[in-house]
Each structure stands twice: as structure tokens, then as C-alpha cells.
Protein backbone atom coordinates (compact mmCIF):
# COMPACT_ATOMS: atom_id res chain seq x y z
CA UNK A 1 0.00 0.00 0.00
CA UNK A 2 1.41 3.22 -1.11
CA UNK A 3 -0.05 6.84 0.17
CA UNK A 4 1.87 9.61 -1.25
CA UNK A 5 1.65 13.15 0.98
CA UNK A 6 2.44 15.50 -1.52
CA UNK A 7 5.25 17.78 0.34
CA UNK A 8 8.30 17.12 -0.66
CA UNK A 9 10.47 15.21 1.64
CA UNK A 10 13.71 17.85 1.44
CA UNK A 11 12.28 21.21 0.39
CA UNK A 12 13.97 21.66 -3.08
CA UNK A 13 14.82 25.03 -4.14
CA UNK A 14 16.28 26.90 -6.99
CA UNK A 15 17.50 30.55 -7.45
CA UNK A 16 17.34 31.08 -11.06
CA UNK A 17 15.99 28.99 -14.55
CA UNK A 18 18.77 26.64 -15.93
CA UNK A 19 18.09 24.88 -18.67
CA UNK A 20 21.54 23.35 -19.30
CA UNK A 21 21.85 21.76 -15.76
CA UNK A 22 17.97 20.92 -15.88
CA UNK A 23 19.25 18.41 -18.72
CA UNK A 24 22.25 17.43 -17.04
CA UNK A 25 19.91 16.37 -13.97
CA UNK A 26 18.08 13.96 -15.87
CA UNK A 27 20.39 11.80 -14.58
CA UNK A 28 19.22 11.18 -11.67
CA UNK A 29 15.49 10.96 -13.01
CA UNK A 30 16.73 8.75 -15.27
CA UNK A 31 19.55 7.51 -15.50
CA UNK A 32 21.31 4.03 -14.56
CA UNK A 33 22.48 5.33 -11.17
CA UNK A 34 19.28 7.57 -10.79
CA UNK A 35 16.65 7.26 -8.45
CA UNK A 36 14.23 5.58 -9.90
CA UNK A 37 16.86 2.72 -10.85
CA UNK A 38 17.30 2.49 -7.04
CA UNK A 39 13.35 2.37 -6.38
CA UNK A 40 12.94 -0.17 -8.46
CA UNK A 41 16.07 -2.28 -7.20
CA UNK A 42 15.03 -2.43 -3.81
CA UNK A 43 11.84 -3.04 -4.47
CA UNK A 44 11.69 -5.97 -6.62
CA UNK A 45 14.11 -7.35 -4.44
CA UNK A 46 12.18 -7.12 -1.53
CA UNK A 47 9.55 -9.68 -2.38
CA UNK A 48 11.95 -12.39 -1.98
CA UNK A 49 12.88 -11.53 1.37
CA UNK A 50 8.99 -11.23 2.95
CA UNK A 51 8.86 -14.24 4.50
CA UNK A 52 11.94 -15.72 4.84
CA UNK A 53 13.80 -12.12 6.05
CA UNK A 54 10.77 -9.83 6.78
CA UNK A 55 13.29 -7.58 8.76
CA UNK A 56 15.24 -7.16 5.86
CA UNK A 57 11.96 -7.28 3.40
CA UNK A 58 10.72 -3.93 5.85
CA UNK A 59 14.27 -1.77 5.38
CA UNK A 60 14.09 -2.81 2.11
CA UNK A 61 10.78 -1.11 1.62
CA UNK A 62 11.39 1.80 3.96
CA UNK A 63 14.76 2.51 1.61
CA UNK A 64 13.12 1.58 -1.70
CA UNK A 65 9.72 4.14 -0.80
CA UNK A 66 12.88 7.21 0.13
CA UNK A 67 14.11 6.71 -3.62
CA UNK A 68 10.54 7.24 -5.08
CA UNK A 69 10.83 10.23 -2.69
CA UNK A 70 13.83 11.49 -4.13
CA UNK A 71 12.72 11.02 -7.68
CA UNK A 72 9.83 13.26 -6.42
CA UNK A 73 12.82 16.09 -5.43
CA UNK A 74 15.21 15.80 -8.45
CA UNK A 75 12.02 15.96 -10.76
CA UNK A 76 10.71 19.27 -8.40
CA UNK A 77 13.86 20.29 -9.15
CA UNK A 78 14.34 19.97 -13.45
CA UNK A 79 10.93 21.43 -13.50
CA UNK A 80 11.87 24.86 -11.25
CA UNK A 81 15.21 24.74 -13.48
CA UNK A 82 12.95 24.63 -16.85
CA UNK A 83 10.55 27.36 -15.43
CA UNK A 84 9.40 29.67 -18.06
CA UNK A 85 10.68 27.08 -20.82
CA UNK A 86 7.06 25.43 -20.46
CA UNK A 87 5.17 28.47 -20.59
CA UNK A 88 6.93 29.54 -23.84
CA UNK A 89 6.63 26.37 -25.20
CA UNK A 90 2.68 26.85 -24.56
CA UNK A 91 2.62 30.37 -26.06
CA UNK A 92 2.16 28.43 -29.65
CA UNK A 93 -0.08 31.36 -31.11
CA UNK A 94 2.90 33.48 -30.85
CA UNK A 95 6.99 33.08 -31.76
CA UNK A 96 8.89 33.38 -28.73
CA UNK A 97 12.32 33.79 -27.97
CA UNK A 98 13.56 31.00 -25.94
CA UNK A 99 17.00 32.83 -25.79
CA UNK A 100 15.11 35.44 -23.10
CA UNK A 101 14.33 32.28 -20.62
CA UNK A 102 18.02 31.12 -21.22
CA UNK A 103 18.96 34.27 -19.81
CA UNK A 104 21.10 35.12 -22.53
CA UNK A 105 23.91 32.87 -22.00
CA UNK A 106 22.52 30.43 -24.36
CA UNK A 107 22.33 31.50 -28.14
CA UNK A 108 19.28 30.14 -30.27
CA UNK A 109 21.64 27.84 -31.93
CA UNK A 110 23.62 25.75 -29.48
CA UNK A 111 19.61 25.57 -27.56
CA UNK A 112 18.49 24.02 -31.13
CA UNK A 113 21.81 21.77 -31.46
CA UNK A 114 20.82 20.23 -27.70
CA UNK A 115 17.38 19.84 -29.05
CA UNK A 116 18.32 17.87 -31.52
CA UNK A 117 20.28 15.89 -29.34
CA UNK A 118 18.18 15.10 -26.66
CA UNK A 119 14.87 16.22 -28.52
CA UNK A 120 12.22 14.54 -26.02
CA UNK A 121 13.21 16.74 -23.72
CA UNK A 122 12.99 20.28 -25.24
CA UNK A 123 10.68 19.31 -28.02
CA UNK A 124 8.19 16.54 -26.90
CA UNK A 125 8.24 16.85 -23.23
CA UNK A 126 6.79 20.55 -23.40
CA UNK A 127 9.64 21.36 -20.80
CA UNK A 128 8.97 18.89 -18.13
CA UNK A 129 11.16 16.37 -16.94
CA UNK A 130 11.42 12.92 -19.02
CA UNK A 131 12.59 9.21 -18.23
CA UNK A 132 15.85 9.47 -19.64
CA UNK A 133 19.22 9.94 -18.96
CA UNK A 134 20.91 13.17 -19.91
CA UNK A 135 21.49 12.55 -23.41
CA UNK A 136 18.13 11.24 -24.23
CA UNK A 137 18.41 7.31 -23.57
CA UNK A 138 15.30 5.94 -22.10
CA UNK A 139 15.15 4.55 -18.59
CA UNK A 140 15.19 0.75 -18.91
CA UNK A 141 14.50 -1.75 -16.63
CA UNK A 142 17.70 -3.40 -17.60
CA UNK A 143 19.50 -0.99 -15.21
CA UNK A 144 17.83 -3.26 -12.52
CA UNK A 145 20.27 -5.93 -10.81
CA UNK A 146 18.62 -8.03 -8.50
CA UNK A 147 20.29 -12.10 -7.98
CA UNK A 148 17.47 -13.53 -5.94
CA UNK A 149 20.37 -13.65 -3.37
CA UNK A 150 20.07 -11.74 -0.50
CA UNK A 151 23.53 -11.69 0.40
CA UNK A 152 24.36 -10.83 -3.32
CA UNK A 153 21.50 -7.74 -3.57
CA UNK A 154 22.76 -6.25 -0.63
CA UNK A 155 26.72 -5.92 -2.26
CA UNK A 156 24.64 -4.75 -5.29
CA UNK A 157 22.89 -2.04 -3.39
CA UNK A 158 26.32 -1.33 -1.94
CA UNK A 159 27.05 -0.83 -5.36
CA UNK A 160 24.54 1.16 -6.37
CA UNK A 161 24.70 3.63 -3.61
CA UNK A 162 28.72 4.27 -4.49
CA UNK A 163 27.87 5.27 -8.07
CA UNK A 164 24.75 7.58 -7.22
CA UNK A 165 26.97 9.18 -4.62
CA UNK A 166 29.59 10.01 -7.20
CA UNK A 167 27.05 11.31 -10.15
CA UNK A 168 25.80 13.94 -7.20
CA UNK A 169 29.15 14.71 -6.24
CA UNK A 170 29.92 15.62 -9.72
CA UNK A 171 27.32 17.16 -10.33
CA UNK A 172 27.71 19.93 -8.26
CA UNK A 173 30.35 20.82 -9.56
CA UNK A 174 28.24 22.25 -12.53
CA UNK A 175 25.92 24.62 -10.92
CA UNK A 176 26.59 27.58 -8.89
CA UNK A 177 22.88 27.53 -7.31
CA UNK A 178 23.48 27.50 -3.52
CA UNK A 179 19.94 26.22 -3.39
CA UNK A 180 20.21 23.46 -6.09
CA UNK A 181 23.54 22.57 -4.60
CA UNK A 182 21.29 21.98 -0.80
CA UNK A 183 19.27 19.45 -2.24
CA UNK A 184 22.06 17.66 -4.23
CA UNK A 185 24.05 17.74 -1.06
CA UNK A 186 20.91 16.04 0.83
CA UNK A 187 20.71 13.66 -1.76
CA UNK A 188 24.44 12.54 -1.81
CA UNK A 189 24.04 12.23 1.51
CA UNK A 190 21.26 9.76 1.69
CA UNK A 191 23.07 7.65 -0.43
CA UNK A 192 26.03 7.55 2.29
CA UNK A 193 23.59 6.54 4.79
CA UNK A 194 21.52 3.80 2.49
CA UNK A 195 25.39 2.64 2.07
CA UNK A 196 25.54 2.12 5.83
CA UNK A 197 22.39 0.72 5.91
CA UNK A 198 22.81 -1.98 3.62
CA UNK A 199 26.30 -3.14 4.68
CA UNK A 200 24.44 -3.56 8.23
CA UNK A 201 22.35 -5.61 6.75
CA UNK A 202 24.72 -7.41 5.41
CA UNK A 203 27.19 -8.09 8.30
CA UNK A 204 23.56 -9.09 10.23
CA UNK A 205 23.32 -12.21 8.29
CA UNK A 206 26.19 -14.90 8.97
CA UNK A 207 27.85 -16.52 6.96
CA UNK A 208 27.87 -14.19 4.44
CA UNK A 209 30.95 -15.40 1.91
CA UNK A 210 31.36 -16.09 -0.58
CA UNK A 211 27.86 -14.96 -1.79
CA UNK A 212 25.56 -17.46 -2.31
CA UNK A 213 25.48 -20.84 -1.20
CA UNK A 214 28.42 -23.01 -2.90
CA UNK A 215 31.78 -22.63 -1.28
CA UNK A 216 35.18 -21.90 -3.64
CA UNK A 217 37.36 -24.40 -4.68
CA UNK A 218 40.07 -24.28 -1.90
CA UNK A 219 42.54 -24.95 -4.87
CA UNK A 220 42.18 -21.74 -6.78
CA UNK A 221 40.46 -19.45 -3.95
CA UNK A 222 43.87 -18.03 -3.19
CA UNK A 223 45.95 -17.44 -6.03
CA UNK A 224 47.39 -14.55 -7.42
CA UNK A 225 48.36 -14.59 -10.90
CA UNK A 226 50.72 -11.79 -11.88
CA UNK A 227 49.40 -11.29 -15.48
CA UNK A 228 50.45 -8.22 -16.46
CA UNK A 229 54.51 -7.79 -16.21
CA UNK A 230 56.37 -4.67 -15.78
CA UNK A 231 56.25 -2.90 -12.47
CA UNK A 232 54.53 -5.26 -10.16
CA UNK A 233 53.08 -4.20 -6.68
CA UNK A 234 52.53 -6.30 -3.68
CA UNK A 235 50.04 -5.71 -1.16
CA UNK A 236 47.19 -7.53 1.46
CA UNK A 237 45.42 -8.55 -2.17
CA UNK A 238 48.69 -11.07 -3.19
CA UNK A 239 50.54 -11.82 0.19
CA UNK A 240 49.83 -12.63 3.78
CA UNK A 241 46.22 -14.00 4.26
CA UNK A 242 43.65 -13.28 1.68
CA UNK A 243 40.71 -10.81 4.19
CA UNK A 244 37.81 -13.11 4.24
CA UNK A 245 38.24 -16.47 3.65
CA UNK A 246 41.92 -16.15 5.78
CA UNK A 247 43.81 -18.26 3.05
CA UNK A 248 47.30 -17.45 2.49
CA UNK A 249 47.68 -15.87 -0.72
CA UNK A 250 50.03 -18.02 -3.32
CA UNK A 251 52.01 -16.10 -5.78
CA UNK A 252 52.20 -17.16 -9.36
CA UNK A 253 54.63 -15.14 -10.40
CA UNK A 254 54.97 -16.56 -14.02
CA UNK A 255 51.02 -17.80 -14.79
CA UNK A 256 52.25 -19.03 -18.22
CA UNK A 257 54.73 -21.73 -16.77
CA UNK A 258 52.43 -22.56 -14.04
CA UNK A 259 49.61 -23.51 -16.27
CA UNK A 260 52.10 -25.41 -18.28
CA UNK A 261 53.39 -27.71 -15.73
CA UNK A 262 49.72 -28.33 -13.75
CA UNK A 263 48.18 -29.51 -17.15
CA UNK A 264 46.00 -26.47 -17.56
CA UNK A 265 45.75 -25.80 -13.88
CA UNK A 266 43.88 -29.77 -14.18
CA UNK A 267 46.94 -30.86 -11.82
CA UNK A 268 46.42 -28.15 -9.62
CA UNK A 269 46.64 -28.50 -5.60
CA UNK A 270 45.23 -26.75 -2.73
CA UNK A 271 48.14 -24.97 -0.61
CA UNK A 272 48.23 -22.51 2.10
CA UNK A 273 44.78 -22.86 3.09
CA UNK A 274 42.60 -25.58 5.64
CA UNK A 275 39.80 -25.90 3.40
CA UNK A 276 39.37 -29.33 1.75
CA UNK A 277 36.92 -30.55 -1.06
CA UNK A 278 35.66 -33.01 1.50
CA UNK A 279 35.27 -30.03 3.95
CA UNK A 280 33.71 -27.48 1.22
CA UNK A 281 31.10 -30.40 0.28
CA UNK A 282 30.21 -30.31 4.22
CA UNK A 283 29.83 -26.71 3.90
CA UNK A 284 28.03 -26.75 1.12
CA UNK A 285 25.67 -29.60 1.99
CA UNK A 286 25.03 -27.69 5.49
CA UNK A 287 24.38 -23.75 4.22
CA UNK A 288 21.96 -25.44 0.87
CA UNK A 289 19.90 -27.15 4.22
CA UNK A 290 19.82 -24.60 6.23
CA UNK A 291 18.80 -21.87 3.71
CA UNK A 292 16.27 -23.76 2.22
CA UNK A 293 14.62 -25.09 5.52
CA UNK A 294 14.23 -20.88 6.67
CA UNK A 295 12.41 -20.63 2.75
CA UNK A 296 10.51 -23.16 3.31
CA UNK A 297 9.66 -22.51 7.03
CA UNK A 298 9.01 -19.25 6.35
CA UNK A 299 6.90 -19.96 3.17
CA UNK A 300 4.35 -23.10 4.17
CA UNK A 301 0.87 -22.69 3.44
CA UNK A 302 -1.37 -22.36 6.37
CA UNK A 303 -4.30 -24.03 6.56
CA UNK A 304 -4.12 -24.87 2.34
CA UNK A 305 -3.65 -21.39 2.06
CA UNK A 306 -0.78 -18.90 1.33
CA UNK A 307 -1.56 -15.41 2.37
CA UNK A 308 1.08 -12.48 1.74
CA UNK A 309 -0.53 -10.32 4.49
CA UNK A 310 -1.85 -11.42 7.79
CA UNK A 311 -4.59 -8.67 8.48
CA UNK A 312 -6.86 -11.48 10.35
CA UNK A 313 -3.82 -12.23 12.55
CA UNK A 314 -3.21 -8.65 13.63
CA UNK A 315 -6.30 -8.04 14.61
CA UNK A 316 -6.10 -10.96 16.87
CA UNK A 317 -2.49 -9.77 18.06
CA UNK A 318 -4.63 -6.36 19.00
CA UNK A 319 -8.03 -7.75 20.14
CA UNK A 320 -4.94 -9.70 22.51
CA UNK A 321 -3.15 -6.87 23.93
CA UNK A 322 -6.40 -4.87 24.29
CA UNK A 323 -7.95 -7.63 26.60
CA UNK A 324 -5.22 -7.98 28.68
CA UNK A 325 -4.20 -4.25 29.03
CA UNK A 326 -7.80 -4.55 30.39
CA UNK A 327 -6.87 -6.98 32.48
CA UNK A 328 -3.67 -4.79 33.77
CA UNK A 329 -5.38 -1.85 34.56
CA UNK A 330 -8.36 -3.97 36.72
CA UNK A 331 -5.68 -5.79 38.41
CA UNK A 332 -4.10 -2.42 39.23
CA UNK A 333 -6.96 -0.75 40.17
């Protein structure tokens, strides 16, 4: 259920028209790291987690419903930046000069040559903002990465966050509106906190490497192959214990040779690390059981029936806690 208050979650402001950076915003309306590409992320892959994660199906939600709000602020936003573009664009009884609205930094031609660029949003729009990125390509639900793996959705939303917190960050570097600048600088900052919020939710869960269920192959999980020679660089990614799985790392120095004399790597053998194949098996056997008994746990049909909301069942829960605050306050009393 969705109820949408229509003030704005971060009052958006803007000094002056810009047309220019109105386009460049797009963006973030639509855009692969925009905000509705987020909305849509971590919503979809909420329904997965309802049952068997309803903790992380409810931050999920809570994040996903924020993005739809900041869609609502960076489209506020193009639309105060295009103001008096759409009224122009409505005079049609009458030529106007769309130069006046640019404030004359903008000549007639370079506003016709990024028409013709990005027509749909000078031309077809009628100056209001559009699903597309900043040159025009449409929003596609292809931007949407979602692995049915909660472990694995959470890195991506890790992910995701990172890049929209770099396209704000850069793009205030190309306006000089204190008041546009506010609201980008809100927005980055949300991002740094959904960051936060979904690596919590990702150190809650244990184990949560390699993502997935099926362990690594203890024979190739901690090699290093030096592929590119030259200047070569050591560091905690090729020596001393790999961070995670605590392996220590093994460094091929010449891959070439090394594949060579193991047959294609077919002769290979497990070194610097406890992990056996009889030992990932167990692992594997153990986290595929246990992950599938909290699905299907968490998923049975009760009474014949599966339900997605329990509206009968709170009720009860309330009709519950009513009877025996009742039962309190007599006591009390």
C-alpha cells in the first residue's frame, strides 16, 4: 500500500531557470544510477525476502519508498530549473524567444543543437522532466540488478549507492545555485547513509561469503596470478592472508609456466589454506539445508492457504493486547 503526501520530503529550491543543468539532472530521473533505478532495485528485491527475512523485506521497503521520494525532489527540481521554458513552449499562437528564458547565456543555436540531441526533452516533453538519462536514452528496466540472493542484492545495493553518490558529487560541480547545490548535497548524503544501511544488513546475516550458497574451490580461492609484467606491486590482495576467507595468498609469479606444468591448472593443488573438497562439500551440503529449511519454514501454506498479508492475525495480536491491558489496569486498580 502506497499513500503519497504531496510535500516534498527535502524542500527543493532553486534561485534562477537553468536549462543546461535541468538536462544534465536527468540523470538522476533517469539515469542508470538515478533514483528511480534504485526504487525499483530495492523493491523488486524485496519480495523475496517477505517471509523468509521480513526484517530485511521492511528496510528494504522503507529505503526503496525514500528513492521514489527522491525522484519526487530531483524531478521538483528539473521542473523549477525549466521554469518559463514550459510556458513559452505553450505560447504556440505566438513566436517566442527562448534565448530570453536562457537568460542570454545560451544563443538560439547551441539551444536548437541540444534539441536535436536530446529532442524529447525540449521538443516533446513541453519542458517537463522525461525518463531518460541526460542525453536522451530511455530509462530501462535493464538498469535493474537483482540475484534472488540476499547476500548478493545487498553488495549490489552497496554498489549502487557508491555510483549515485559520485554522479551527485559531480554534479555539483556544474551549478553555482546555492539552493540546487542543498538538495544535491541532501541527496548525496542519503546515499552515504543507504550505504551504511545496507552493509548492516549485510554483516547481520552470517555466513555471508562467498555470496551465495556453494563454497570456492580451496585450490584456486587463493591465487594470485601476476598477469600483467612490468612494475609489479605487492600488497594484502597477493601476500599474507587473503581478508575473508583467511587463506594465504600463493604467488604465481609466471602464470604461463604454471599452467604449463599443472596440465591447464587440471593438476592443480590446494596450498596454504585448511579448506578441503571433503570439507567445502560439508559446507556446502550444510548452508543449501539450512537456507532452504528458513524458505521453506518461512513460506508453508497455512491451513491450504498462502496469504502475503496477515490482516486477520493482527487483529487478533490487538483484540490480545487490548484484553489484557484490560486486564492490567483492573488488576491495578
Amino acid at each position: 500500500m502506497f499513500h503519497h503526501v504531496k510535500e516534498l520530503q527535502f524542500n527543493a529550491r532553486v534561485s534562477k531557470p537553468d536549462v543546461r543543468f535541468a538536462k544534465l539532472l536527468l540523470e538522476q530521473f533517469g539515469g542508470p544510477n538515478g533514483e528511480l533505478k534504485a526504487a525499483m532495485q530495492y523493491f523488486v528485491q524485496a519480495f523475496g525476502c517477505r517471509k523468509p527475512h521480513p526484517d530485511k523485506y521492511d528496510m528494504l521497503m522503507d529505503i526503496a519508498t525514500e528513492e521514489f521520494s527522491h525522484l519526487e525532489i530531483v524531478g521538483a527540481t528539473i521542473q523549477m530549473l525549466l521554469t518559463g521554458v514550459n510556458g513559452e513552449l505553450k505560447n504556440a499562437a505566438d513566436e517566442s524567444d527562448l534565448t530570453k528564458v536562457l537568460d542570454g547565456k545560451t544563443a538560439k543555436e547551441t539551444y536548437i543543437h541540444e534539441a536535436m540531441i536530446n529532442p524529447h526533452f525540449f521538443i516533446v516533453s513541453g519542458g517537463t522532466p522525461t525518463l531518460t538519462d541526460s542525453v536522451g536514452n530511455p530509462w530501462s528496466a535493464n538498469y535493474i540488478m537483482g540475484m534472488g540472493d540476499l547476500t548478493a542484492d545487498l553488495r549490489l545495493n552497496i554498489g549502487a549507492e557508491t555510483s549515485a553518490k559520485m554522479v551527485y558529487e559531480n554534479l555539483m560541480k556544474f551549478t553555482d545555485d546555492v539552493y540546487v547545490k542543498e538538495s544535491l548535497r541532501y541527496l548525496m548524503t542519503r546515499e552515504v547513509a543507504h550505504f551504511q544501511m545496507f552493509q548492516a544488513a549485510l554483516d547481520s546475516i552470517q555466513p555471508n561469503f562467498p555470496p551465495g550458497i556453494l563454497q570456492s574451490d580451496p585450490k584456486y580461492s587463493n591465487k594470485y596470478f601476476n598477469m600483467s609484467k612490468g612494475e609489479d606491486f605487492k600488497g594484502d590482495w597477493n601476500e599474507g592472508k587473503s581478508p575473508l576467507l583467511g587463506e594465504e595468498w600463493q604467488y604465481i609469479d609466471d602464470p604461463l609456466q604454471h599452467v604449463r606444468d599443472t596440465d591447464g591448472l587440471l593438476d592443480e593443488r590446494a596450498k596454504g589454506t585448511p579448506r578441503t573438497e571433503e570439507s567445502v562439500q560439508t559446507a556446502n551440503k550444510k548452508l543449501s539445508a539450512k537456507r532452504k529449511a528458513l524458505v521453506d519454514n518461512a513460506t508453508a501454506p497455512k491451513n491450504g492457504v498462502m496469504s502475503w498479508s496477515v490482516y486477520e492475525d493482527e487483529e487478533k495480536l490487538k483484540s490480545t493486547e487490548k484484553k489484557e491491558n484490560l486486564t492490567n489496569h483492573s488488576i491495578n486498580n
